[in-house]
N, C-alpha and C. Protein backbone atom coordinates (compact mmCIF):
# COMPACT_ATOMS: atom_id res chain seq x y z
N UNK A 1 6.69 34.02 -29.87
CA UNK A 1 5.59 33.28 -30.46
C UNK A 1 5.74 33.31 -31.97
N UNK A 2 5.27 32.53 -32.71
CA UNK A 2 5.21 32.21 -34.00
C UNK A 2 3.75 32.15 -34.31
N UNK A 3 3.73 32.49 -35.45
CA UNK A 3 2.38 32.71 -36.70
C UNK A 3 2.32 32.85 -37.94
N UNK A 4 1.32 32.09 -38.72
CA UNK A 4 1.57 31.70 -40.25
C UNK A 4 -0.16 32.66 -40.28
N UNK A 5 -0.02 33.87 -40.88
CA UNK A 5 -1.45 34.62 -41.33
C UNK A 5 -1.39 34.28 -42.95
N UNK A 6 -2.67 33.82 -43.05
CA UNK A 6 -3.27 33.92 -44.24
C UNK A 6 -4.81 34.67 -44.65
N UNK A 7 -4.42 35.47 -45.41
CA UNK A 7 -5.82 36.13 -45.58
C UNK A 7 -6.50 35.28 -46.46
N UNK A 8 -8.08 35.18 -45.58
CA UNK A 8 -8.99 34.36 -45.97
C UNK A 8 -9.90 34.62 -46.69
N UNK A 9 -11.04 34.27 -47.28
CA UNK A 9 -12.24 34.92 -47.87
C UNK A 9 -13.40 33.95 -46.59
N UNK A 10 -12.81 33.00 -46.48
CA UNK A 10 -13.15 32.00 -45.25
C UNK A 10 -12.92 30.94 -44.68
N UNK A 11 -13.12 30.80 -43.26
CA UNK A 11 -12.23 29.86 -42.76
C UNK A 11 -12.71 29.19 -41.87
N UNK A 12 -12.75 27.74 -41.85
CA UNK A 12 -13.31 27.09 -40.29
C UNK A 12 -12.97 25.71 -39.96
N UNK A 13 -12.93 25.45 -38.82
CA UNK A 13 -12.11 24.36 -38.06
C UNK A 13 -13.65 23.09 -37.61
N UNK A 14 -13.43 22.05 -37.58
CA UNK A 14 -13.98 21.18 -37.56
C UNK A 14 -13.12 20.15 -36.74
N UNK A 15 -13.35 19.48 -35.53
CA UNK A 15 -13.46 18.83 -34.52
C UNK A 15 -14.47 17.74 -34.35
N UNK A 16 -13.84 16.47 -34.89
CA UNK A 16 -15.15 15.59 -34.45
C UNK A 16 -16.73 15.47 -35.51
N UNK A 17 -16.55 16.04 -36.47
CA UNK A 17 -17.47 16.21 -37.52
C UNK A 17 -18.42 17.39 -36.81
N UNK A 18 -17.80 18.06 -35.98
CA UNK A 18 -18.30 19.35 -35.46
C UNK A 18 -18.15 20.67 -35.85
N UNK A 19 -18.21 21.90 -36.66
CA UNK A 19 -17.52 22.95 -36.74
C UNK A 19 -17.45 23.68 -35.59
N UNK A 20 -15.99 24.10 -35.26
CA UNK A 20 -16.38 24.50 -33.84
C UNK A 20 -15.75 26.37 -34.25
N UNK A 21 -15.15 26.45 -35.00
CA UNK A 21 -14.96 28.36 -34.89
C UNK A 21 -15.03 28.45 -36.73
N UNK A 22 -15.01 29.76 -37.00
CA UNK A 22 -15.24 30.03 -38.31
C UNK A 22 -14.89 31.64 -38.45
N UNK A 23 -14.71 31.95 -39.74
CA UNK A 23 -14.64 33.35 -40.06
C UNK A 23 -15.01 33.27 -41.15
N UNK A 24 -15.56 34.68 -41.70
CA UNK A 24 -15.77 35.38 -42.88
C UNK A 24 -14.60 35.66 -43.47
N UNK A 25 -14.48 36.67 -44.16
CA UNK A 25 -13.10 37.64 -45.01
C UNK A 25 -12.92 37.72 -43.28
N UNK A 26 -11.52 37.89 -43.66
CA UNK A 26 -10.82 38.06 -42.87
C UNK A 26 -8.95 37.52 -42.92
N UNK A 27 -8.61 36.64 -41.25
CA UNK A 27 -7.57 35.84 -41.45
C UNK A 27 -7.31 34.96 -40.75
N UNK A 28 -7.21 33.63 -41.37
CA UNK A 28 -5.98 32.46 -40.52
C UNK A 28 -5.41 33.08 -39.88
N UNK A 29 -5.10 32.46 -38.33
CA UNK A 29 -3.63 32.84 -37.71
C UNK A 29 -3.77 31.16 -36.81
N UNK A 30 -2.19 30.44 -37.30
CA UNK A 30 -1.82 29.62 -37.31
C UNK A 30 -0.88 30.22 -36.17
N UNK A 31 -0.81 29.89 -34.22
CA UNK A 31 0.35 30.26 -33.73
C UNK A 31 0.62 28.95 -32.58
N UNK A 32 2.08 29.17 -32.88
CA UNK A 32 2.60 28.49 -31.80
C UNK A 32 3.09 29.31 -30.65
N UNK A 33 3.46 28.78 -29.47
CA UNK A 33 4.11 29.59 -27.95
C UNK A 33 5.16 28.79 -28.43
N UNK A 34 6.29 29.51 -27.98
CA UNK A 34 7.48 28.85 -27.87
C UNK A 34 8.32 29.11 -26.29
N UNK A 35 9.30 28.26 -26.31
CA UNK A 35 9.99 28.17 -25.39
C UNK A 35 9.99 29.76 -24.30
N UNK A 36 9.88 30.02 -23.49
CA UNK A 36 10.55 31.29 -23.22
C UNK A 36 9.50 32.89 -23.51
N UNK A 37 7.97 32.59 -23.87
CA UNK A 37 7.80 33.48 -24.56
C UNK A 37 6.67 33.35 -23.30
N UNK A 38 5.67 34.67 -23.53
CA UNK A 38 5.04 34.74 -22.63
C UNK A 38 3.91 35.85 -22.75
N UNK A 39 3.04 36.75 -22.01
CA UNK A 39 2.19 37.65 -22.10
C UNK A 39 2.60 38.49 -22.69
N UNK A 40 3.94 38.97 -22.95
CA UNK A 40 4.54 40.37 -23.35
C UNK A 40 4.28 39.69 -25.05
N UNK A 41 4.92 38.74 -25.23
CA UNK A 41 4.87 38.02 -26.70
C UNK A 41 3.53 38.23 -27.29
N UNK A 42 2.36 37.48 -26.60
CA UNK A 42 1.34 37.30 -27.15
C UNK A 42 0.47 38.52 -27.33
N UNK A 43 0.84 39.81 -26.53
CA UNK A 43 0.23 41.09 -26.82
C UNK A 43 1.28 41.68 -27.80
N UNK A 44 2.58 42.09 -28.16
CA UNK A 44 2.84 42.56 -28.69
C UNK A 44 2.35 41.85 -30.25
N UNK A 45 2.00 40.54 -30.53
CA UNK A 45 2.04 39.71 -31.54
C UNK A 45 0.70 39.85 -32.06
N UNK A 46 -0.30 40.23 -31.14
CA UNK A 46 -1.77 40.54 -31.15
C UNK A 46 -2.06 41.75 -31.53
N UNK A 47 -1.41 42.25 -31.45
CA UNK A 47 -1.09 43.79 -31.75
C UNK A 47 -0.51 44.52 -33.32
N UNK A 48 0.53 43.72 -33.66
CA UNK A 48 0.75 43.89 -34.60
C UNK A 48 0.13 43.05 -36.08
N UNK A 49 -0.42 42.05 -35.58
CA UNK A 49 -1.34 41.30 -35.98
C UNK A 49 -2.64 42.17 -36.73
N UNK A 50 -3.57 42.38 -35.63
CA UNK A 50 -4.57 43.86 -35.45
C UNK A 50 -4.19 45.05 -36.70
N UNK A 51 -3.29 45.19 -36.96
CA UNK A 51 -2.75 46.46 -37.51
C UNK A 51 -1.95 46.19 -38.85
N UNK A 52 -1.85 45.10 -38.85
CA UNK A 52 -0.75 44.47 -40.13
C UNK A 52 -1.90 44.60 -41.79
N UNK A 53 -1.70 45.62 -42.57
CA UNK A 53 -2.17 45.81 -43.91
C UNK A 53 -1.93 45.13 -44.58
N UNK A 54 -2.61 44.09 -44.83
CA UNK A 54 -2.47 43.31 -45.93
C UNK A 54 -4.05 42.62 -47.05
N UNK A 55 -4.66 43.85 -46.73
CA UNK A 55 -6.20 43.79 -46.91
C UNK A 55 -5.82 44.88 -48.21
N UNK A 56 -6.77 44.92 -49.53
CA UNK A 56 -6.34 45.88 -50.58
C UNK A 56 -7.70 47.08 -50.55
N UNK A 57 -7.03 47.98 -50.75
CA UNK A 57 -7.63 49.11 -50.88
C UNK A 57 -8.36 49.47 -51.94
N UNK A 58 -9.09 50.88 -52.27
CA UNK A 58 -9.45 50.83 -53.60
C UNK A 58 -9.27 50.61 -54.85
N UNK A 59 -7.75 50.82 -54.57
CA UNK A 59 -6.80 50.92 -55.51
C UNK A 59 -6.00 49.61 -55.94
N UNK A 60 -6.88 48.57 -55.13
CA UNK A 60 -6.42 47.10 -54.80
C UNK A 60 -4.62 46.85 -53.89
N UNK A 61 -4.35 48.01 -53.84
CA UNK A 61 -2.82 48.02 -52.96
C UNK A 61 -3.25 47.43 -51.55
N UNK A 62 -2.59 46.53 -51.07
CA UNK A 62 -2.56 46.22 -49.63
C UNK A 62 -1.71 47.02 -48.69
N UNK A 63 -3.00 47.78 -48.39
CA UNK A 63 -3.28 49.21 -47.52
C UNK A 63 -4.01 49.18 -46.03
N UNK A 64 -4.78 48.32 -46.01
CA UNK A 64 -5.79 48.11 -45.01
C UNK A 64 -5.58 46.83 -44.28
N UNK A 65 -6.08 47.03 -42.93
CA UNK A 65 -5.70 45.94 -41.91
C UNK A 65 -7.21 45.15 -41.67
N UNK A 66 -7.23 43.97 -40.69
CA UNK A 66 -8.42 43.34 -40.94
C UNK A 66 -9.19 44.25 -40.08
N UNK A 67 -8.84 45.03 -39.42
CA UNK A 67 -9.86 46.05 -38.17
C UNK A 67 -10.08 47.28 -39.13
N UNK A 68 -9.28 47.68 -40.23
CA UNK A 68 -9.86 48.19 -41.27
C UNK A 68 -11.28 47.87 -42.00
N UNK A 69 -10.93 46.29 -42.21
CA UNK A 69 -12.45 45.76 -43.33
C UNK A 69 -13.25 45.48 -42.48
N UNK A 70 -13.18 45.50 -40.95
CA UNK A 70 -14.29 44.78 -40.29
C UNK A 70 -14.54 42.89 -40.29
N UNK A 71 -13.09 42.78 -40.49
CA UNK A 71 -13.09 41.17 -40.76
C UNK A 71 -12.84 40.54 -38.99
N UNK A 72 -12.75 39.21 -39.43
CA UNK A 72 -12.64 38.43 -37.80
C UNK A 72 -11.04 37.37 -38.50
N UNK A 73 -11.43 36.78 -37.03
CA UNK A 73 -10.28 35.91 -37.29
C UNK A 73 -10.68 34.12 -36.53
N UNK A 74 -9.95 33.88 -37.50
CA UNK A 74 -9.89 32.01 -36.84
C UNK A 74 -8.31 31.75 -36.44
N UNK A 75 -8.70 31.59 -35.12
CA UNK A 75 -6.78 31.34 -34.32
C UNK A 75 -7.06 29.73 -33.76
N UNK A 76 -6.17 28.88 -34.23
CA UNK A 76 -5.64 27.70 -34.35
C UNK A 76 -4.91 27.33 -34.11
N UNK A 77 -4.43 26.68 -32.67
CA UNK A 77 -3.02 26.40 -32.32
C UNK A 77 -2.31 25.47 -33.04
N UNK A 78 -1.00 25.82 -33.28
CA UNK A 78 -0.10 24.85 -34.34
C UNK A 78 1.32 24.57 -33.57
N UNK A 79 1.41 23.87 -33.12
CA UNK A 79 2.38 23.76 -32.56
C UNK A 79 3.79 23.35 -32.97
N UNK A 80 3.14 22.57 -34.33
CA UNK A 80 4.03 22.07 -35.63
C UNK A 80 4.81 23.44 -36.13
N UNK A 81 4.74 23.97 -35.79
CA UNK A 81 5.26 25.81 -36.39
C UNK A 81 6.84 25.97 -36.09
N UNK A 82 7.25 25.47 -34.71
CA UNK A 82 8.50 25.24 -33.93
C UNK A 82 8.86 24.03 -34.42
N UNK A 83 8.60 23.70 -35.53
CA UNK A 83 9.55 22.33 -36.12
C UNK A 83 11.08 22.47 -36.24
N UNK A 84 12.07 21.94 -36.31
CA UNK A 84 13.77 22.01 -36.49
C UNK A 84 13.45 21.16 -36.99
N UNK A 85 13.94 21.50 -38.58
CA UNK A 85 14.19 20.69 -39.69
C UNK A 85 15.59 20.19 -39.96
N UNK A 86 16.73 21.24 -39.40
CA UNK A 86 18.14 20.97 -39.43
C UNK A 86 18.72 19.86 -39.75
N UNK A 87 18.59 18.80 -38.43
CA UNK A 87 18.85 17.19 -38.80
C UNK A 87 17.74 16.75 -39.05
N UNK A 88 18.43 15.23 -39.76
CA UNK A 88 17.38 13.72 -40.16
C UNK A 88 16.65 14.13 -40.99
N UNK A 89 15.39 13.51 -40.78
CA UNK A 89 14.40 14.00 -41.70
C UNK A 89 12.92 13.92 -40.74
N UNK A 90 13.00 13.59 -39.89
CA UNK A 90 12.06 13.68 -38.30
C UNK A 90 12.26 15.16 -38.00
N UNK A 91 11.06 16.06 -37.87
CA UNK A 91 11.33 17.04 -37.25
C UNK A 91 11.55 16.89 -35.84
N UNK A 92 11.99 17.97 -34.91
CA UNK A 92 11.67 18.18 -33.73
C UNK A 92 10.97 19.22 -33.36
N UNK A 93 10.38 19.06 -32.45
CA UNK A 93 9.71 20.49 -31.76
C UNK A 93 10.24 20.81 -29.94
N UNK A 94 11.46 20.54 -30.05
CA UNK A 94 11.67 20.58 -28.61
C UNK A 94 11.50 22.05 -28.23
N UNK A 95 11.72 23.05 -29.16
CA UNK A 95 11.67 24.45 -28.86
C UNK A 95 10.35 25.07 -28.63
N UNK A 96 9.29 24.29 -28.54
CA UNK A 96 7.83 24.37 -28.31
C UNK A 96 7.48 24.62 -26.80
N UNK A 97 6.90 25.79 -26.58
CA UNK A 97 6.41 25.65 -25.37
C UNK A 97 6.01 24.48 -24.85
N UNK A 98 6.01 24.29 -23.74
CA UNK A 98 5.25 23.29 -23.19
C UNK A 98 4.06 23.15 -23.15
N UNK A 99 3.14 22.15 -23.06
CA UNK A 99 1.94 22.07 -23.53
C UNK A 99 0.75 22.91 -22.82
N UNK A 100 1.04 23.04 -21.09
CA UNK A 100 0.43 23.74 -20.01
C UNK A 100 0.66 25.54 -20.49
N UNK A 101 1.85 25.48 -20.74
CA UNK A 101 2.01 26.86 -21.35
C UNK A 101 1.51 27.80 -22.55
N UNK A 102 1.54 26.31 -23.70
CA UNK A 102 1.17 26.71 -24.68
C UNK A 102 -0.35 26.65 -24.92
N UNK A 103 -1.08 26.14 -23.65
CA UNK A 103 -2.25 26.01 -23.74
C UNK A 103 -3.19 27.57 -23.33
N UNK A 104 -2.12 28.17 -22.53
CA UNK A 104 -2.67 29.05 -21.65
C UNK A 104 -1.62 30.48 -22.21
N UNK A 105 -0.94 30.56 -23.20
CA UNK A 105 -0.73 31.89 -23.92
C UNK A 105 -1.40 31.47 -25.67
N UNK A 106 -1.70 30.37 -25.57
CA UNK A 106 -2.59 29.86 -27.07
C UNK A 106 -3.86 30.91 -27.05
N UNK A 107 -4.74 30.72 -25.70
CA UNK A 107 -5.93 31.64 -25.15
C UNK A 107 -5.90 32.87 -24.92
N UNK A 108 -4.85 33.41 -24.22
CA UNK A 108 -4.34 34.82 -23.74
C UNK A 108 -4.09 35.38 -25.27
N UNK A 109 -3.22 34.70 -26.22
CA UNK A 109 -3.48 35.22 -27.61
C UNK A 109 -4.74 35.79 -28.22
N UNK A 110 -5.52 34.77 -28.23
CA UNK A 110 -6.81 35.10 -28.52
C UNK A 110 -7.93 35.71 -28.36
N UNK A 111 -7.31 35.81 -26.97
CA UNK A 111 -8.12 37.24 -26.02
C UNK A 111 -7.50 38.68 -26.58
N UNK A 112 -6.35 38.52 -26.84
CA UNK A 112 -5.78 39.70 -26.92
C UNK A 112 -6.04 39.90 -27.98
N UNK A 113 -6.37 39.69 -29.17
CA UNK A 113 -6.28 39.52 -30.32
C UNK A 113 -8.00 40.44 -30.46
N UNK A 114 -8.93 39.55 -29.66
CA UNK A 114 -10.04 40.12 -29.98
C UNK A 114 -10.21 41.50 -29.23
N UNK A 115 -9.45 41.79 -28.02
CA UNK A 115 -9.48 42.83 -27.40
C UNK A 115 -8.92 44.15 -27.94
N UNK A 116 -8.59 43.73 -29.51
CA UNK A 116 -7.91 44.54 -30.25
C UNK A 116 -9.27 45.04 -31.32
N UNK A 117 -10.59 44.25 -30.86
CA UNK A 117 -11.61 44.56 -31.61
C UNK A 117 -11.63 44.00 -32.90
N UNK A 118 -11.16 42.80 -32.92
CA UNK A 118 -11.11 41.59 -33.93
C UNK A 118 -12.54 40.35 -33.57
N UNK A 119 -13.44 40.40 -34.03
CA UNK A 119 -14.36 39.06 -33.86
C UNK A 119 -13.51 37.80 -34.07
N UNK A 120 -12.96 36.82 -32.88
CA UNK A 120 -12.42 35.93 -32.73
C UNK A 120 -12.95 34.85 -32.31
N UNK A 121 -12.64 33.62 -33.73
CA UNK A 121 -13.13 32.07 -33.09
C UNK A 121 -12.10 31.25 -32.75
N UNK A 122 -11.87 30.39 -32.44
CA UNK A 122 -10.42 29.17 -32.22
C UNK A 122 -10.96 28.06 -32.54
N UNK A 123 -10.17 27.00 -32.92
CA UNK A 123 -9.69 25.65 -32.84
C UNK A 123 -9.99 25.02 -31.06
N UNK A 124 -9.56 24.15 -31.24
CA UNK A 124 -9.61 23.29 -29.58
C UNK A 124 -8.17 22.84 -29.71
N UNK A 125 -7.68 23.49 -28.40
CA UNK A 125 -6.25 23.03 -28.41
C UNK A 125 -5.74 21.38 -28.05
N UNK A 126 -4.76 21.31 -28.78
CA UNK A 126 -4.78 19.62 -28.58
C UNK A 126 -5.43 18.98 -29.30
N UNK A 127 -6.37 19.23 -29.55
CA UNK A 127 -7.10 18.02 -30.46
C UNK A 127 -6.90 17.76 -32.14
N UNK A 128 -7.39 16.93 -32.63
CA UNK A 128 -7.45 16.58 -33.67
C UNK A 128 -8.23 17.12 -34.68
N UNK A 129 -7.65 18.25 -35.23
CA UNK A 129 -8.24 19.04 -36.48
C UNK A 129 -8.34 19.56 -37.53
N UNK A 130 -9.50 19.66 -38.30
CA UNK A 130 -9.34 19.66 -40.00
C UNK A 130 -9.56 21.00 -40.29
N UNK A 131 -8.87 21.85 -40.87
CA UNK A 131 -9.25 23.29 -41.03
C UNK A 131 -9.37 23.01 -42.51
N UNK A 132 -10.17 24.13 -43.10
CA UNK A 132 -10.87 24.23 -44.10
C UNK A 132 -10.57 26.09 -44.63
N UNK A 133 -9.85 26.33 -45.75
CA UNK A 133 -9.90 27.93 -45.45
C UNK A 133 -9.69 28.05 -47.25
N UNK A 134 -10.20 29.36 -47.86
CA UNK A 134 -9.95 29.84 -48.96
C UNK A 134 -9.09 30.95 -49.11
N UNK A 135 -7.55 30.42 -49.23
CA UNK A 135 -6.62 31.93 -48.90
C UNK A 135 -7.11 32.79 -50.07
N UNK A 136 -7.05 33.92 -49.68
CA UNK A 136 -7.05 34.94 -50.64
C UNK A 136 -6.09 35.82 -51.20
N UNK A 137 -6.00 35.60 -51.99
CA UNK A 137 -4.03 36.28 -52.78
C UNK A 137 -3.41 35.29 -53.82
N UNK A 138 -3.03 34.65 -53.21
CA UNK A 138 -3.10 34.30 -51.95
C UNK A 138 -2.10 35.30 -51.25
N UNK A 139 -2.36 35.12 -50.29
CA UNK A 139 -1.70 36.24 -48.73
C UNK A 139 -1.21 35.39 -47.70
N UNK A 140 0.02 35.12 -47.66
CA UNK A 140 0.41 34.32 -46.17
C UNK A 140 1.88 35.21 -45.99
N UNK A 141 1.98 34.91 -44.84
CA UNK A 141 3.14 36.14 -44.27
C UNK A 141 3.26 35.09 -42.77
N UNK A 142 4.73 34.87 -42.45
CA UNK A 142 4.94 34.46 -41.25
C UNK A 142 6.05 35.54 -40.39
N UNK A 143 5.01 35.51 -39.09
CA UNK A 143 5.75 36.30 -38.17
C UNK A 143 5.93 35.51 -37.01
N UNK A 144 7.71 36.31 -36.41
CA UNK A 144 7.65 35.66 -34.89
C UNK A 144 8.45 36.64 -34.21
N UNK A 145 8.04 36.39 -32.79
CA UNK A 145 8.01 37.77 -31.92
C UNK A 145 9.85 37.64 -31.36
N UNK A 146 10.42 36.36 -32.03
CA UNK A 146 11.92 36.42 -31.48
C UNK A 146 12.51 36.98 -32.36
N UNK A 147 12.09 37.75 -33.56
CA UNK A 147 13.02 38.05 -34.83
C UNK A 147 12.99 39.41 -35.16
């Protein structure tokens, strides 16, 4: 699995002139499923996610994780993440889970994620959406569970 975290001050997704998930301080997590990946992916990725310090301490050092500050998270499926830029100038995403798949470890992410004692909102998978977020750091860090 793939993920683009950005630490937020706040963040929220809008559907339809609807807001449908949101966070406080906290973080973006932008993930795609990819080809081949599966429950083991999305917990180990949820996991290290959960635990990843990039929150600053007293000392302003990024020391602390978001289950440190008591922050939440907004998870947003991106499927654009598995782009191959290699040739042309058209990406591809053939290395993208499939959509049934990626629909159903997109969720299992997110479960896992909050089961890590993270307050978790989402996006609507598939659909058409405008996220709205104030990085803070700014802070973005991309991880993926094949590397």
């Amino acid at each position: 699995m793939r993920a683009l975290l950005q630490r937020v001050s706040s963040a929220s997704v809008t559907v339809e002139g609807e807001v449908i998930g949101q966070t406080g301080r906290g973080l973006m997590v932008l993930i795609c499923a990819m080809q081949g990946d599966g429950e083991a992916e999305a917990d180990r990725l949820a996991t290290k996610i959960a635990k990843l310090r990039i929150f600053p301490d007293e000392d302003g050092r990024m020391n602390r994780s978001v289950l440190d500050i008591g922050g939440g998270a907004l998870v947003v499926s991106q499927f654009t993440l598995a782009a191959d830029t290699k040739r042309g100038n058209r990406p591809g995403f053939s290395t993208a889970a499939a959509p049934e798949d990626g629909r159903r470890l997109y969720t299992y992410f997110a479960d896992a994620l909050a089961g890590q004692g993270i307050a978790v909102e989402t996006g609507r998978f598939g659909a058409d959406m405008q996220v709205a977020l104030v990085n803070d750091g700014p802070v973005t860090i991309w991880m993926d569970t094949s590397e």
